[in-house]
Protein backbone atom coordinates (compact mmCIF):
# COMPACT_ATOMS: atom_id res chain seq x y z
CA UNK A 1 -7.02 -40.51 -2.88
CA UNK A 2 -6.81 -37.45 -4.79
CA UNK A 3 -8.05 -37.61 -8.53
CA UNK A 4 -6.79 -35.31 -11.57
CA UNK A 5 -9.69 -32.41 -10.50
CA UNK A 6 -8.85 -32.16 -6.66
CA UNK A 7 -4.94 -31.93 -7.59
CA UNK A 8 -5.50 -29.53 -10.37
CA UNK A 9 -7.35 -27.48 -7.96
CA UNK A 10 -4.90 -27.79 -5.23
CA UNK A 11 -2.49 -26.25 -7.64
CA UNK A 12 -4.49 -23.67 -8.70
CA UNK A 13 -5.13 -21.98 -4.76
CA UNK A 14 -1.08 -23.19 -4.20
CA UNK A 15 -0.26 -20.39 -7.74
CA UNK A 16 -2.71 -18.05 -6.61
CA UNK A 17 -1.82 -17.97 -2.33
CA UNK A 18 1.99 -17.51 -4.02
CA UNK A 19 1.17 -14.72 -6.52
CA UNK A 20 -0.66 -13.02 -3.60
CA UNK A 21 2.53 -12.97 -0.95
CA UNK A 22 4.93 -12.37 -3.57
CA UNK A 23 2.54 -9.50 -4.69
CA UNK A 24 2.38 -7.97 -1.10
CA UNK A 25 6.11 -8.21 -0.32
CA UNK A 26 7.58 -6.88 -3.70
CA UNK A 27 5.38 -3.52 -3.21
CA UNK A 28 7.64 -0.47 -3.37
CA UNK A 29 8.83 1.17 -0.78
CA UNK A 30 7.43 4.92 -1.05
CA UNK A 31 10.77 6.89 -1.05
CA UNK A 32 11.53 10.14 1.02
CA UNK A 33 13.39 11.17 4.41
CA UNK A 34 13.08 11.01 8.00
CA UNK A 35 12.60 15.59 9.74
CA UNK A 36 11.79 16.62 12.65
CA UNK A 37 8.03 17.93 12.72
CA UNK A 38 8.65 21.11 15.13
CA UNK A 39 11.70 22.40 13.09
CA UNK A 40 9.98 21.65 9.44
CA UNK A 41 6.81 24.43 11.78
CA UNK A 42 9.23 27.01 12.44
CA UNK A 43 10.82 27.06 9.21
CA UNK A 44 13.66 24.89 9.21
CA UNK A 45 14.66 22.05 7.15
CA UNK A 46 13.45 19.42 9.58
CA UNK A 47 16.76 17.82 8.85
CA UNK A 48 18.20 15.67 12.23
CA UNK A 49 21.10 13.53 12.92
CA UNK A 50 19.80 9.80 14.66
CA UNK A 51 21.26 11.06 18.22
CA UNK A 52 18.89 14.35 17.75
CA UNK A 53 16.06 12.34 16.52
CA UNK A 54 16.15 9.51 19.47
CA UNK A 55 16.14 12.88 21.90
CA UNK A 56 13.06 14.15 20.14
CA UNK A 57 11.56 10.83 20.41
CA UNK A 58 12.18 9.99 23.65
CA UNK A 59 10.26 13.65 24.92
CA UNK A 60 7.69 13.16 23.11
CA UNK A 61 8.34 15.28 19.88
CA UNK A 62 7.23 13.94 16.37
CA UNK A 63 9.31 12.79 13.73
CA UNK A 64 7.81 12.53 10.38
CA UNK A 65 8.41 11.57 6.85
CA UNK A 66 8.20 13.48 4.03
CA UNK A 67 8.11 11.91 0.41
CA UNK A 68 7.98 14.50 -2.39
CA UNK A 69 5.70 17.37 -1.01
CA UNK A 70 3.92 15.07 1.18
CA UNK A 71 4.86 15.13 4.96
CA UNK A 72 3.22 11.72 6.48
CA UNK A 73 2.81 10.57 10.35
CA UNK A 74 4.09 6.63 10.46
CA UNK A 75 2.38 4.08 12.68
CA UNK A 76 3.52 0.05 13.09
CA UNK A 77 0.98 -2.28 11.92
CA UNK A 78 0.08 -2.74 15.70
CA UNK A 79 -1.05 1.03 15.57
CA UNK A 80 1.90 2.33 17.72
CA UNK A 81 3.90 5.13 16.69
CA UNK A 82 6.82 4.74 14.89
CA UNK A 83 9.31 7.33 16.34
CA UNK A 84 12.15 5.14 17.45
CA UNK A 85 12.35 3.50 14.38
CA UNK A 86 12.00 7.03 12.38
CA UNK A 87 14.89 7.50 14.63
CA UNK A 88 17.20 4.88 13.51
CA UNK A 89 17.01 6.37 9.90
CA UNK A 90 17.37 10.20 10.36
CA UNK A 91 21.06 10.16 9.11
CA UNK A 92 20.11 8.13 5.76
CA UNK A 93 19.55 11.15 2.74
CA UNK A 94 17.31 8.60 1.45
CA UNK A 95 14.81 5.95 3.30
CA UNK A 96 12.17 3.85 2.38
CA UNK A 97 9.04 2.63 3.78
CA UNK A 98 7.05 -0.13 2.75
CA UNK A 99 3.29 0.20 4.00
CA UNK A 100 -0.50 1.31 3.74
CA UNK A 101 -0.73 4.94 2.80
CA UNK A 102 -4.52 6.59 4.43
CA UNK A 103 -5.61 9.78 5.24
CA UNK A 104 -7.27 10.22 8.68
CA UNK A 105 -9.10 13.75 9.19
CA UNK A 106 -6.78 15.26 6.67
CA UNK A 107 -4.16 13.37 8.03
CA UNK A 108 -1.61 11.61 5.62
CA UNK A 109 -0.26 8.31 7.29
CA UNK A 110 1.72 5.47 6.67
CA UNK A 111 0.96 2.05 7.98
CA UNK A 112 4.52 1.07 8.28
CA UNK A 113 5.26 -2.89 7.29
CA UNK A 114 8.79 -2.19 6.65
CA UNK A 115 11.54 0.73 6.73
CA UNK A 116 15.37 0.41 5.62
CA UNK A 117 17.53 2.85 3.95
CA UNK A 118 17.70 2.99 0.54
């Protein structure tokens, strides 16, 4: 059977695998909203409703998001683009996005673990 040692130590990787999840899943979301790449390069706003933003999507346009003065490209964790789910939050003035920030060749991205309105 166990004795006091082997228990104590159980405990001890139990507290610390906890404090490690809870750690990763109360990160905060980095705050900002979903534009349209091509109109924010011609001058506009970037501003799109979701039925504009699915359309850009689906030909193949990019849909970004910009927090503060930062404009970011957002991938899912598999390493797929996340347009169509940019898409779903275009109409929200506010969204957030829970994830890995990198750069990649100058590149600001967003490794995208989670994404809901705010």
């Amino acid at each position: 059977m166990f004795n006091r040692l082997s228990i104590f130590a159980l405990t001890l990787v139990v507290a610390f695998a906890i404090t490690f999840v809870y750690d990763a899943q109360a990160q905060k979301p980095i705050q900002g909203q979903v534009l349209s790449l091509n109109d924010l390069v011609i001058g506009g706003k970037g501003k799109v409703s979701k039925e504009e933003a699915t359309k850009l999507v689906e030909k193949g346009n990019p849909l970004v998001f910009k927090s503060g003065k930062k404009i970011y490209f957002v991938y899912n964790e598999d390493g797929s683009y996340a347009g169509k789910k940019l898409a779903n939050f275009a109409n929200a003035e506010k969204v957030g996005i829970v994830g890995k920030t990198k750069k990649v060749q100058g590149i600001d991205i967003i490794i995208m673990t989670l994404i809901d309105a705010m």
